[in-house]
C-alpha atoms as a PDB file:
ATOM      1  CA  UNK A   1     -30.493 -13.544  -2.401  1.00  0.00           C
ATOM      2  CA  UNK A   2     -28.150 -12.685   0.590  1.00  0.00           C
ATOM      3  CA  UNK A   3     -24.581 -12.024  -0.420  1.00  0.00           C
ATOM      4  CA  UNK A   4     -21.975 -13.727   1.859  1.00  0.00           C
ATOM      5  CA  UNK A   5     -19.775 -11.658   4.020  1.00  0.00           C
ATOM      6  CA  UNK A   6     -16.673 -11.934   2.006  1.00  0.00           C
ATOM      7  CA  UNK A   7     -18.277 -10.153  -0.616  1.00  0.00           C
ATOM      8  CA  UNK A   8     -19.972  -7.646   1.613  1.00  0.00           C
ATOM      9  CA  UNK A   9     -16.604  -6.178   2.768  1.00  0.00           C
ATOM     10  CA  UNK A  10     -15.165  -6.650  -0.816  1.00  0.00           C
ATOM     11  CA  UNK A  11     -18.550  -4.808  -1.826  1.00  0.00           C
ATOM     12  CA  UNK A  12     -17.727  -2.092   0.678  1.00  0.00           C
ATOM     13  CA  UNK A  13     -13.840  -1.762  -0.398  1.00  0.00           C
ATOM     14  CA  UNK A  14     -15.568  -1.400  -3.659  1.00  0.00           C
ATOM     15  CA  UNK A  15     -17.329   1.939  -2.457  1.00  0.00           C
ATOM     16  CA  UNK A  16     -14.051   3.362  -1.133  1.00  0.00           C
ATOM     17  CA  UNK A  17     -12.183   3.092  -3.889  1.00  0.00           C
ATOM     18  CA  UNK A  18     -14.815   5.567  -5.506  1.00  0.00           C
ATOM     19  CA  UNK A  19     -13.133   8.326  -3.523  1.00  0.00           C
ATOM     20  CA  UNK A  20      -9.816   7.516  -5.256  1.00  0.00           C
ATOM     21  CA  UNK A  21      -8.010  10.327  -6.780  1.00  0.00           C
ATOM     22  CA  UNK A  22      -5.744   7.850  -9.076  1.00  0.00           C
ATOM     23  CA  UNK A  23      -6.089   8.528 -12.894  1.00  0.00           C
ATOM     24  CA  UNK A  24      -4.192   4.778 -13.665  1.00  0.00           C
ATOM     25  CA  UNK A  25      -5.866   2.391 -11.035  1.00  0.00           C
ATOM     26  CA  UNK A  26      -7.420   3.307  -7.819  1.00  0.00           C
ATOM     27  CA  UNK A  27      -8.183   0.781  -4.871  1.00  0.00           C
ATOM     28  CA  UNK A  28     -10.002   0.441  -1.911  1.00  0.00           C
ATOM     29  CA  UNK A  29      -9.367  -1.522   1.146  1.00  0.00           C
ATOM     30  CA  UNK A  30     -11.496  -2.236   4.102  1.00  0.00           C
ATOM     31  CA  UNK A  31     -10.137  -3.864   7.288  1.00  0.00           C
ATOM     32  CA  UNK A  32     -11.998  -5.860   9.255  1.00  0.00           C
ATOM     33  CA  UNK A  33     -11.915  -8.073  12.585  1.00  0.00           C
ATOM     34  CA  UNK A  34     -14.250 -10.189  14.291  1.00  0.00           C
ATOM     35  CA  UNK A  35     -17.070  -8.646  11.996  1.00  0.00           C
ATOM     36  CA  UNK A  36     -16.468  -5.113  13.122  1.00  0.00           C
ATOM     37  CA  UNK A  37     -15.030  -2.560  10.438  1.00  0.00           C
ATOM     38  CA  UNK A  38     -11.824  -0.926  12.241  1.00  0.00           C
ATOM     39  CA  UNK A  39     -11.351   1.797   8.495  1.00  0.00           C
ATOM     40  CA  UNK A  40     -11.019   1.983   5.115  1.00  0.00           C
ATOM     41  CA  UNK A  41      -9.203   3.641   2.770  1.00  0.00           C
ATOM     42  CA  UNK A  42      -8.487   4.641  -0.917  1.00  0.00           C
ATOM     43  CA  UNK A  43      -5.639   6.250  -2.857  1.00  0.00           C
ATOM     44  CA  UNK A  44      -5.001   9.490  -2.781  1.00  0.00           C
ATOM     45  CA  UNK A  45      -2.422  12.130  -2.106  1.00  0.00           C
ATOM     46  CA  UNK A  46      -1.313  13.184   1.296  1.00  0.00           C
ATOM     47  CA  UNK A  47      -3.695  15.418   2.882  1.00  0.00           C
ATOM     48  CA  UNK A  48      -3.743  18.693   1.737  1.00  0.00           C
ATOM     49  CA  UNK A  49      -1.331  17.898  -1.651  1.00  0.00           C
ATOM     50  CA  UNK A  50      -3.150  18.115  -5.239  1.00  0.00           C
ATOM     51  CA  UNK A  51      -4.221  14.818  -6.349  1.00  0.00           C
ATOM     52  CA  UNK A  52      -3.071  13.375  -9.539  1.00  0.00           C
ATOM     53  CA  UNK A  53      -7.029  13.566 -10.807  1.00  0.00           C
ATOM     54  CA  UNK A  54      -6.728  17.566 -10.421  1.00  0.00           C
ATOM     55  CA  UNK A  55      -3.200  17.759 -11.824  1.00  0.00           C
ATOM     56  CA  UNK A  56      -4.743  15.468 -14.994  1.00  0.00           C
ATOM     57  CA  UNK A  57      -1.266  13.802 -14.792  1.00  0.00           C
ATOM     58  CA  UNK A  58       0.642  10.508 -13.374  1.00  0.00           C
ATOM     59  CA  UNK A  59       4.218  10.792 -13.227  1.00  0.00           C
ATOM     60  CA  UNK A  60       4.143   7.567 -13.242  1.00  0.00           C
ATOM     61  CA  UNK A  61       2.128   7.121 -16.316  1.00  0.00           C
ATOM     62  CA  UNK A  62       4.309   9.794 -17.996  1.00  0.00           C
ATOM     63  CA  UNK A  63       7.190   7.847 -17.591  1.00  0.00           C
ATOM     64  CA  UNK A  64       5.717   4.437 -18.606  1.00  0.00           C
ATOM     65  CA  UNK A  65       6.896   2.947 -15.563  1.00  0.00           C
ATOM     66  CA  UNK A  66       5.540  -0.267 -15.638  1.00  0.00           C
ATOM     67  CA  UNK A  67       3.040  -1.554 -13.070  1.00  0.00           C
ATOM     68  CA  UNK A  68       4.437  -2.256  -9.541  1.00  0.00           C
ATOM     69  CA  UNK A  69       7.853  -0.706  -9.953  1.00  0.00           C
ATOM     70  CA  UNK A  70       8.738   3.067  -8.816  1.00  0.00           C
ATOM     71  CA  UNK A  71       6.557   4.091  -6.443  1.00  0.00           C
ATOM     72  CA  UNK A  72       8.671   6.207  -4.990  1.00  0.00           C
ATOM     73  CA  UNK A  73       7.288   8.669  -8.001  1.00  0.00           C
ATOM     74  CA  UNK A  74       3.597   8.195  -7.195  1.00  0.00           C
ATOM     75  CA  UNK A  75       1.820  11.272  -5.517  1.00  0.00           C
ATOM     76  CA  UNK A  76      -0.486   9.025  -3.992  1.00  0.00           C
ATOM     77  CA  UNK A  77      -0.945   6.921  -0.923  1.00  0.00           C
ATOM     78  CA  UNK A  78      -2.084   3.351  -0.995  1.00  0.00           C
ATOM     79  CA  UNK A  79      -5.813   2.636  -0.181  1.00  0.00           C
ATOM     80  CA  UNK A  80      -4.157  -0.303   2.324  1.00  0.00           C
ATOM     81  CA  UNK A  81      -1.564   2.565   3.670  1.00  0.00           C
ATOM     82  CA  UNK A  82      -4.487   4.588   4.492  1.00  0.00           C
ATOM     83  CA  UNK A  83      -6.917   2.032   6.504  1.00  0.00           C
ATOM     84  CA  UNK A  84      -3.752   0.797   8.108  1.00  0.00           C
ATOM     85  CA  UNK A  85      -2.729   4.438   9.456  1.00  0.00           C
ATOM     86  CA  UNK A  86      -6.533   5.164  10.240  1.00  0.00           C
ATOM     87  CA  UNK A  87      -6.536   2.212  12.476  1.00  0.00           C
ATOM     88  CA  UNK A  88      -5.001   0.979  16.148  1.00  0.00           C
ATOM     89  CA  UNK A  89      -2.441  -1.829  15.801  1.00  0.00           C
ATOM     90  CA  UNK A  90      -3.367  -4.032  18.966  1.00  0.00           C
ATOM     91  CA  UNK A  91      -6.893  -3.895  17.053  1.00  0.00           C
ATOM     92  CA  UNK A  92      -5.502  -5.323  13.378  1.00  0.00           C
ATOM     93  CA  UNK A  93      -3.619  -8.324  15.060  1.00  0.00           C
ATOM     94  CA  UNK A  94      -5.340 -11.431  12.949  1.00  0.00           C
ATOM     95  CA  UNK A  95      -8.150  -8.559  11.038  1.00  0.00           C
ATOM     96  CA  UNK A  96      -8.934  -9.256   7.317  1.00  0.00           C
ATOM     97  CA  UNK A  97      -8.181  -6.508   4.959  1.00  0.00           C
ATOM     98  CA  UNK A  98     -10.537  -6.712   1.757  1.00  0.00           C
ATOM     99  CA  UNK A  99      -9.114  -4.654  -1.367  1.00  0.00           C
ATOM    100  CA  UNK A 100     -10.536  -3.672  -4.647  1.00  0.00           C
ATOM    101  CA  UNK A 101      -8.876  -2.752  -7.320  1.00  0.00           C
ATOM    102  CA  UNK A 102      -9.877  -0.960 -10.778  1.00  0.00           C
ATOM    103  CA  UNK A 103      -8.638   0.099 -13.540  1.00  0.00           C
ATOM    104  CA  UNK A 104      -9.075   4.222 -14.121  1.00  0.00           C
ATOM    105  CA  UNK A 105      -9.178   3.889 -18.122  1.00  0.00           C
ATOM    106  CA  UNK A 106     -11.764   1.188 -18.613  1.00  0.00           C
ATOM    107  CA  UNK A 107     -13.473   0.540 -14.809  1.00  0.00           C
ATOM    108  CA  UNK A 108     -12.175  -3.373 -14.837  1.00  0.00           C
ATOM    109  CA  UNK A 109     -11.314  -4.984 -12.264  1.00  0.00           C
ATOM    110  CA  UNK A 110      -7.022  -4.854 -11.934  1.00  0.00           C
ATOM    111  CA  UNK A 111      -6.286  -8.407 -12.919  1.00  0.00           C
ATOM    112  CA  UNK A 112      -4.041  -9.929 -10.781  1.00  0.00           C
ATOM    113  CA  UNK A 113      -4.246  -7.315  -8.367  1.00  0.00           C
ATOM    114  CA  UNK A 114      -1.791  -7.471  -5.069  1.00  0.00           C
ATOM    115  CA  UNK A 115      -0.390  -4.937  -2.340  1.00  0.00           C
ATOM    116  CA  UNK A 116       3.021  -3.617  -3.526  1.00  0.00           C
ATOM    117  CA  UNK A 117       6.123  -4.169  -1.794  1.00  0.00           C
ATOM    118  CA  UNK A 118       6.149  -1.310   0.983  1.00  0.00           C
ATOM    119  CA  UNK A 119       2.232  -2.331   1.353  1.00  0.00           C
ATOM    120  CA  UNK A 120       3.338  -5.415   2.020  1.00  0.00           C
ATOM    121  CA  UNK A 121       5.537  -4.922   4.874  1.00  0.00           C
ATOM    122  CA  UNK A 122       2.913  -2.243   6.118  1.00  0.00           C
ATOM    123  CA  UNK A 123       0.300  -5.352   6.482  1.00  0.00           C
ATOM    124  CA  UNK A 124       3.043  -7.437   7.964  1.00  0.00           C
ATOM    125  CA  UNK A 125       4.046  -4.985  10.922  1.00  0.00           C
ATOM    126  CA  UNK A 126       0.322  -4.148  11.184  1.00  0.00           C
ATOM    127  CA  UNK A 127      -0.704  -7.998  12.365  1.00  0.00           C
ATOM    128  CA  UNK A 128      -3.265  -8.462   9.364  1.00  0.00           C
ATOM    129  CA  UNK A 129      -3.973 -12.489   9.387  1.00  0.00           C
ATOM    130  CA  UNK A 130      -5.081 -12.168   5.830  1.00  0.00           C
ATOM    131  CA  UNK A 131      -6.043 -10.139   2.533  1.00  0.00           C
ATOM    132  CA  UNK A 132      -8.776 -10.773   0.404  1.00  0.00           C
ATOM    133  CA  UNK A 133      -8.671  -9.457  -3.191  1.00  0.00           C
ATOM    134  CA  UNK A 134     -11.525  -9.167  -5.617  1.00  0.00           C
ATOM    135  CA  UNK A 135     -10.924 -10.699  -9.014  1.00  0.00           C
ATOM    136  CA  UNK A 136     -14.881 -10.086 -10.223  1.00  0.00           C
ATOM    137  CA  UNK A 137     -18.009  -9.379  -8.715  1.00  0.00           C
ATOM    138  CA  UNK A 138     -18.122 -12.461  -7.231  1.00  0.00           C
ATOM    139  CA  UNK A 139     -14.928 -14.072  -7.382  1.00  0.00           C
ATOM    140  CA  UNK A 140     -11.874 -13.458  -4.701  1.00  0.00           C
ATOM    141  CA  UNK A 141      -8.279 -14.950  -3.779  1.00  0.00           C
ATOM    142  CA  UNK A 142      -7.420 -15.058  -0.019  1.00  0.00           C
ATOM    143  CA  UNK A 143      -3.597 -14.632   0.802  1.00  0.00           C
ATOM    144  CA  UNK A 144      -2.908 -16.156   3.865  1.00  0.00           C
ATOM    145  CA  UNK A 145       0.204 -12.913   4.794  1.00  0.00           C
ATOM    146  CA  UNK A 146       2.022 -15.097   6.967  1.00  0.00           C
ATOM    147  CA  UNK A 147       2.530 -18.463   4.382  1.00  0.00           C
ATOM    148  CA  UNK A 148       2.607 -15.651   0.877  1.00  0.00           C
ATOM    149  CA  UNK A 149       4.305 -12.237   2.133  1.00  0.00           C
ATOM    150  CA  UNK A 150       6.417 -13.591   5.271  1.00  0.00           C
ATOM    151  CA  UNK A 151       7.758 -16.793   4.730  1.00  0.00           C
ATOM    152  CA  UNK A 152       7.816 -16.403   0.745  1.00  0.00           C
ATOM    153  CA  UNK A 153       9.786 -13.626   0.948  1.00  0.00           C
ATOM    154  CA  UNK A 154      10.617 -12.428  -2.778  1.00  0.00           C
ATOM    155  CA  UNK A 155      12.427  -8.857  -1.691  1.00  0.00           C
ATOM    156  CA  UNK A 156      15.381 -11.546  -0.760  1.00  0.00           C
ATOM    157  CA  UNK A 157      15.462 -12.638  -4.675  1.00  0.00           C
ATOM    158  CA  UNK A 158      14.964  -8.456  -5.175  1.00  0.00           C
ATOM    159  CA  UNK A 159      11.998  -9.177  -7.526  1.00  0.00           C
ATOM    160  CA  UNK A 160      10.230  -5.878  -8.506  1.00  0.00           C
ATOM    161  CA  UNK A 161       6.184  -6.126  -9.147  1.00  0.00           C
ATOM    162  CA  UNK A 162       3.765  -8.388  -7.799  1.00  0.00           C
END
């Protein structure tokens, strides 16, 4: 049976985040536009800096900072930094950027996964339409940026996470 194409980018996000160098939760994110790939990317250090998977440490695990605050500690850059950097801007206006998050520990899925704050404003400035998250092999939520990260605004409540 032929997958849909939702699931054929998410599939492909999936692959990137394989090249994550995370050791709490690694993502991959594909950007996409009129059915043309524009990049990718996965988490990792900046080029030429150890990653945290050859250190064997988090600093951010270490300290037991909880999930989605402090990521001004993490070694790494996000997998939706990345394919946003890797990619022209006049090309993302109204693209689709598919991410895939999983856990490093146990290989599930990150429930309730979303782009940070700063990745947040990154897709914003970038001109992505929408993001697509994975939830399960099949199953996705589609966040429409404009209606969720624009015009519900939570940085003016100064909510930390998700």
């Amino acid at each position: 049976m032929r997958i849909d194409k939702i699931n054929y980018y998410l599939d492909m996000a999936e692959v990137a985040l394989e090249r994550g160098t995370c050791i709490r939760r690694n993502f991959g994110a594909v950007i996409v536009k009129n059915d043309e790939i524009l990049s990718t990317g996965y988490v990792g250090a900046p080029r030429g800096r150890k990653n945290c998977c050859d250190l064997k440490y988090c600093t951010r695990e270490k300290l037991k900072v909880p999930r989605g605050e402090r990521y001004e500690l993490c070694r790494s850059v996000h997998a939706e930094q990345n394919a946003i950097i890797s990619a022209a801007r006049n090309k993302m206006i109204d693209s689709t950027l598919y991410l895939v998050g999983k856990n490093y520990s146990d290989g599930e899925y990150v429930e309730n996964a979303r782009p940070c704050a700063l990745c947040k404003r990154m897709i914003i400035n970038a001109g992505i339409k929408e993001v697509i998250i994975r939830n399960s092999k099949t199953d996705y939520t589609i966040i429409d940026v404009k209606k969720e990260f624009v015009d519900n605004d939570e940085s003016l409540e100064g909510l930390k996470g998700y």
